[in-house]
Structure formats: structure tokens, C-alpha cells
N, C-alpha and C. Protein backbone atom coordinates (compact mmCIF):
# COMPACT_ATOMS: atom_id res chain seq x y z
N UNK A 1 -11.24 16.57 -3.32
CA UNK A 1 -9.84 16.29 -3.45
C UNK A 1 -9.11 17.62 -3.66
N UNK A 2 -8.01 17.42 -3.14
CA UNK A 2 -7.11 18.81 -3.38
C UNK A 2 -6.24 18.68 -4.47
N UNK A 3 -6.29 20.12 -4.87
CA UNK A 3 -5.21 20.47 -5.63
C UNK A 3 -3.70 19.29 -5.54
N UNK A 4 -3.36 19.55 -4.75
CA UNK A 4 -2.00 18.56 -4.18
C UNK A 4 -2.20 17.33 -4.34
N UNK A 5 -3.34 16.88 -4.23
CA UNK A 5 -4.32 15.25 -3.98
C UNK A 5 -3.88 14.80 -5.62
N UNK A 6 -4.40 15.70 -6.76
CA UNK A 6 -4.84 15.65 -7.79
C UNK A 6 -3.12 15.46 -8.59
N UNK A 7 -2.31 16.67 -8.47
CA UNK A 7 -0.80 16.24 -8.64
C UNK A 7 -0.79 15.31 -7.83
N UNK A 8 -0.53 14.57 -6.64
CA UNK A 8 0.34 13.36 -6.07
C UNK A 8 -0.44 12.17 -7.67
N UNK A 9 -1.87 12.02 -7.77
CA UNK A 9 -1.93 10.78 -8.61
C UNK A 9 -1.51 11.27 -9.79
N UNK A 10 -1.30 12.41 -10.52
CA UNK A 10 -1.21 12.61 -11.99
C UNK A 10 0.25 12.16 -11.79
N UNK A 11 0.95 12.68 -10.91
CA UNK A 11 2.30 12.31 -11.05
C UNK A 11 2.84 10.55 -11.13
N UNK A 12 1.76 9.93 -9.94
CA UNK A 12 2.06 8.79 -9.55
C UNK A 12 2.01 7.71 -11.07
N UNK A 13 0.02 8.34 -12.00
CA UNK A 13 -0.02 8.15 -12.95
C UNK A 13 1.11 7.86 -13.72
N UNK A 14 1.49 9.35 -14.21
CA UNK A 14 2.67 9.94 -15.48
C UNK A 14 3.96 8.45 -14.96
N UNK A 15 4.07 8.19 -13.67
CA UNK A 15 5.70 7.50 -13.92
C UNK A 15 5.37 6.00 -14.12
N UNK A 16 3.75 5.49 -13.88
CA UNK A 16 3.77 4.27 -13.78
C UNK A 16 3.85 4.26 -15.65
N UNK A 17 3.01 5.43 -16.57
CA UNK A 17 3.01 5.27 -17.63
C UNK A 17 4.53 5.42 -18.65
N UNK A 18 5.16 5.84 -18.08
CA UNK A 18 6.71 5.96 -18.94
C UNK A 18 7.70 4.75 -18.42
N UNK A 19 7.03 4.27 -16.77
CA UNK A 19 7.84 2.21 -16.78
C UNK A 19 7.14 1.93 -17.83
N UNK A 20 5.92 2.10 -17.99
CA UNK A 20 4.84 0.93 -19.05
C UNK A 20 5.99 0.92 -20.30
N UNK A 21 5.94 1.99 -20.88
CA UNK A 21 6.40 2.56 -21.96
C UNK A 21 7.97 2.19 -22.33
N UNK A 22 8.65 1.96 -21.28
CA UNK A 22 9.67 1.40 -20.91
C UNK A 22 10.45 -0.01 -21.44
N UNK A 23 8.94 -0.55 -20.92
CA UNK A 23 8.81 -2.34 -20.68
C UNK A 23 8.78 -2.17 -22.27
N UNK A 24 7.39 -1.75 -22.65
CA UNK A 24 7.30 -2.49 -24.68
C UNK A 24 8.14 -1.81 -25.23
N UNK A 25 8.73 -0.88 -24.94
CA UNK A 25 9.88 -0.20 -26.09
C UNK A 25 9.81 -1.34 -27.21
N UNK A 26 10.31 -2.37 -26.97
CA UNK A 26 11.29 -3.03 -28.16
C UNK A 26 9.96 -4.35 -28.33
N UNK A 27 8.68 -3.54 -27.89
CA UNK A 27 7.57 -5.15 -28.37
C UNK A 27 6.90 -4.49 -29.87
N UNK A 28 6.81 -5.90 -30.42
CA UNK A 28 6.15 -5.53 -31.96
C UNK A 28 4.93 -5.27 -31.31
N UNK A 29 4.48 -4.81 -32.51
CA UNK A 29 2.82 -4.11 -32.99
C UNK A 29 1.75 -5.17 -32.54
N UNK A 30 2.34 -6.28 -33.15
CA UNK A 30 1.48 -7.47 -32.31
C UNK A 30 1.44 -8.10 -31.07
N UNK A 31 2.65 -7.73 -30.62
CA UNK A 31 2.82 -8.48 -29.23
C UNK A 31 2.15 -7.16 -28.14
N UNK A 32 2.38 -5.72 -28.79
CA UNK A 32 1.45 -4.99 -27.80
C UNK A 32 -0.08 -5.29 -27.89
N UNK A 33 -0.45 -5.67 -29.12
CA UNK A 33 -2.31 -5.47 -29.83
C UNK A 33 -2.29 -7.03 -28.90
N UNK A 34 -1.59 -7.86 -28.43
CA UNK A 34 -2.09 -9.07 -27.90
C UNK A 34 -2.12 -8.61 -26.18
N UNK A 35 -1.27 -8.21 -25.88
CA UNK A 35 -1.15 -7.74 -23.96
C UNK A 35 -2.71 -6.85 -24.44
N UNK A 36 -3.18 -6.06 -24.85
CA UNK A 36 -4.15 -5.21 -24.90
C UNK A 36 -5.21 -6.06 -25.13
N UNK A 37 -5.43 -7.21 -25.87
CA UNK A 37 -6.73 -8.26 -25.65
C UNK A 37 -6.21 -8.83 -24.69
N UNK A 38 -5.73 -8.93 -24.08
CA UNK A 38 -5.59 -9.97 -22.72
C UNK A 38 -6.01 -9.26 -21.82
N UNK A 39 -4.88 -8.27 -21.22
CA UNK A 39 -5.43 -7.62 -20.05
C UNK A 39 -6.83 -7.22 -20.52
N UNK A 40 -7.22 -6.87 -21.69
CA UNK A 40 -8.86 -6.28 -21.91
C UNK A 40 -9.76 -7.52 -21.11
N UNK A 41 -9.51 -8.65 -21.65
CA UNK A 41 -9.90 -10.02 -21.33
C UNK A 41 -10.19 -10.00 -19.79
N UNK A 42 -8.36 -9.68 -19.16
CA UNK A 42 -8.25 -9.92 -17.23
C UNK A 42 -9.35 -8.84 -17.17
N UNK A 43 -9.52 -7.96 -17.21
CA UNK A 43 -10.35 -6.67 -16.71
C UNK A 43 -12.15 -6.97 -16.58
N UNK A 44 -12.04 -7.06 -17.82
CA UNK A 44 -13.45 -7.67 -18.14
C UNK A 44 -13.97 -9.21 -17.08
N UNK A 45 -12.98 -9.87 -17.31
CA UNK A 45 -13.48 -11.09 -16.54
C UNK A 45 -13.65 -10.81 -14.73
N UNK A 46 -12.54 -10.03 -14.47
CA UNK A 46 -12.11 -9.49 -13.12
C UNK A 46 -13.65 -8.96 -12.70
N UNK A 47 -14.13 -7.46 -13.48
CA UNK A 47 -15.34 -7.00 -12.88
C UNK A 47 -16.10 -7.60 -13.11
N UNK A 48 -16.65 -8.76 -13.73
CA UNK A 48 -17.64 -9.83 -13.75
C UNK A 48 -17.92 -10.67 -12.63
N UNK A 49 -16.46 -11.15 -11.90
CA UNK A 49 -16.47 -12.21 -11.25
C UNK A 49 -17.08 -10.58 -9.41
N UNK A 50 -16.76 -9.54 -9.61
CA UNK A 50 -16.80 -8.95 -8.78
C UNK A 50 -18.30 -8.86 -8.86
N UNK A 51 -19.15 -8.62 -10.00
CA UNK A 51 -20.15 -8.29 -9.99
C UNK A 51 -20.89 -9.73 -9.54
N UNK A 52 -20.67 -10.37 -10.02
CA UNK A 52 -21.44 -11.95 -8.89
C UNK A 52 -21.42 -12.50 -7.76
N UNK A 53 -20.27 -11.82 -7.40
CA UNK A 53 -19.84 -12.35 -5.60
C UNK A 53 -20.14 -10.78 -4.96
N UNK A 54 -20.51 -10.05 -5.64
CA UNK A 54 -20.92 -8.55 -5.14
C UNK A 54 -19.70 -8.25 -4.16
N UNK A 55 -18.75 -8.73 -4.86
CA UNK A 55 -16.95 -8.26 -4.48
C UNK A 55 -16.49 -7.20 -3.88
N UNK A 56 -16.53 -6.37 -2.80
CA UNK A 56 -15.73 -4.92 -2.43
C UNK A 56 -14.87 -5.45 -1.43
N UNK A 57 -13.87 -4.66 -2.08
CA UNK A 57 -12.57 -4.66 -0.87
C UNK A 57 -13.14 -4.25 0.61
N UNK A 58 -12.44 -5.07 1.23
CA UNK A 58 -12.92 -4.51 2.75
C UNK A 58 -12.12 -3.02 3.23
N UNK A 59 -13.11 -2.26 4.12
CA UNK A 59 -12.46 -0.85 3.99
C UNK A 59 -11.24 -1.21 4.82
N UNK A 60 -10.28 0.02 4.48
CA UNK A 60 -8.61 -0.06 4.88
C UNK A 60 -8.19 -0.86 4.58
N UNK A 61 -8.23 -1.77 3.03
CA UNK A 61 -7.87 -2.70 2.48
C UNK A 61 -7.30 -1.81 0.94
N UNK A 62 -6.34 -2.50 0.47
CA UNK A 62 -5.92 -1.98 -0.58
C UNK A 62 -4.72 -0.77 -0.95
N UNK A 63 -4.24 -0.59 -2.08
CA UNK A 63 -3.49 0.91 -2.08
C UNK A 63 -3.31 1.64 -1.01
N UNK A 64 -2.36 2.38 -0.43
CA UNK A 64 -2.26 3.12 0.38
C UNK A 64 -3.15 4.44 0.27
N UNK A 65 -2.68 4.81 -1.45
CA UNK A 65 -3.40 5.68 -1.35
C UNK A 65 -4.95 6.06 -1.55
N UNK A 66 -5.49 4.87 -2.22
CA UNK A 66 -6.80 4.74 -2.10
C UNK A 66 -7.41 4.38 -0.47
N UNK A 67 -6.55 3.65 0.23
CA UNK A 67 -7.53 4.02 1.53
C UNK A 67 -7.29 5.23 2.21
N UNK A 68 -6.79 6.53 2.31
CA UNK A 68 -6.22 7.54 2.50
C UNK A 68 -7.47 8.38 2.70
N UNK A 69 -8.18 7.91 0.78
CA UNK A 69 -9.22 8.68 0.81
C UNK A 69 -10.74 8.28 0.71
N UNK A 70 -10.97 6.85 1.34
CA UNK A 70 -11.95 6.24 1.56
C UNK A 70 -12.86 7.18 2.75
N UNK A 71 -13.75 7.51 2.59
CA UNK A 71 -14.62 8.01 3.15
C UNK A 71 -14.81 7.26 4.84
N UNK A 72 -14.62 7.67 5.74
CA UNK A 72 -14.78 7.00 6.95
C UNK A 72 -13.59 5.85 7.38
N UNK A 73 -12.69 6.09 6.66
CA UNK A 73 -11.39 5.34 6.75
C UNK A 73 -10.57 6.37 7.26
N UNK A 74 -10.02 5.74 8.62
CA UNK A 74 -9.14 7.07 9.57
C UNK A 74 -7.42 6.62 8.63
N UNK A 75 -6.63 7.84 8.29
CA UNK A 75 -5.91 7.76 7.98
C UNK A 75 -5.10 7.96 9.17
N UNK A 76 -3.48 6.66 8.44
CA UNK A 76 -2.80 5.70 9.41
C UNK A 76 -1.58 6.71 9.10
N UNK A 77 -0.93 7.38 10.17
CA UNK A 77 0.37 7.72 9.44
C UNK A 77 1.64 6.50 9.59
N UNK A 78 2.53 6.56 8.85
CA UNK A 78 3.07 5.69 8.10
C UNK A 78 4.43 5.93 9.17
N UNK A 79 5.19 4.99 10.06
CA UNK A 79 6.49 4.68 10.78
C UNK A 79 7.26 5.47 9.81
């Protein structure tokens, strides 16, 4: 991955984390400690159900930018 590769996600990262940050501004202590067992919950259950149906996205499926850099996935330029 490149240099440039590495900023485009830190950046993409950094803004999805300051919407996050955004959204709970004004959530109590508990209503964040509850989204954090839940989604812990979705996550957990999510790679379980992947690990039994031996689940992978089909290639050129998904994120733009994750198929970009899928190995043997020809990148599509974009209209």
C-alpha cells in the first residue's frame, strides 16, 4: 500500500470517527456502554454466522475502496 493509500483511509477513518462522535455527543454513559454491547453482540454474531456458511464476499463485491485493492480485482474507473 502506498503512502497516499494509507492517508486516503486514515482520513476516510478520522471523518467517519468525528460523525460517530457527533451522533452520541448528547448520549449518556449508559446509552453509549449499551450501543457498545450490542454492536459487540452484531459483530460477534456477524463473524460466526460467516464462519459457518464459510461466508466471503464475492470478489468486486463490496466498498469501493476495498475492491480497489483486492488482489486480482481489475480496478473500474468511476464515470
Amino acid at each position: 500500500m502506498t503512502e497516499e493509500g494509507r492517508a486516503e483511509i486514515n482520513t476516510t477513518i478520522q471523518a467517519g470517527a468525528a460523525v460517530f462522535a457527533d451522533v452520541i455527543v448528547d448520549w449518556s454513559d449508559a446509552d453509549v456502554s449499551t450501543a457498545l454491547t450490542l454492536i459487540t453482540r452484531l459483530n460477534q454474531a456477524w463473524a460466526q454466522r460467516g464462519e459457518i456458511y464459510g461466508a466471503k464476499p464475492p470478489l468486486g463485491t463490496g466498498p469501493r475502496w476495498l475492491r480497489a485493492r483486492v488482489r486480482g480485482t481489475p480496478r473500474k474507473e468511476e464515470d
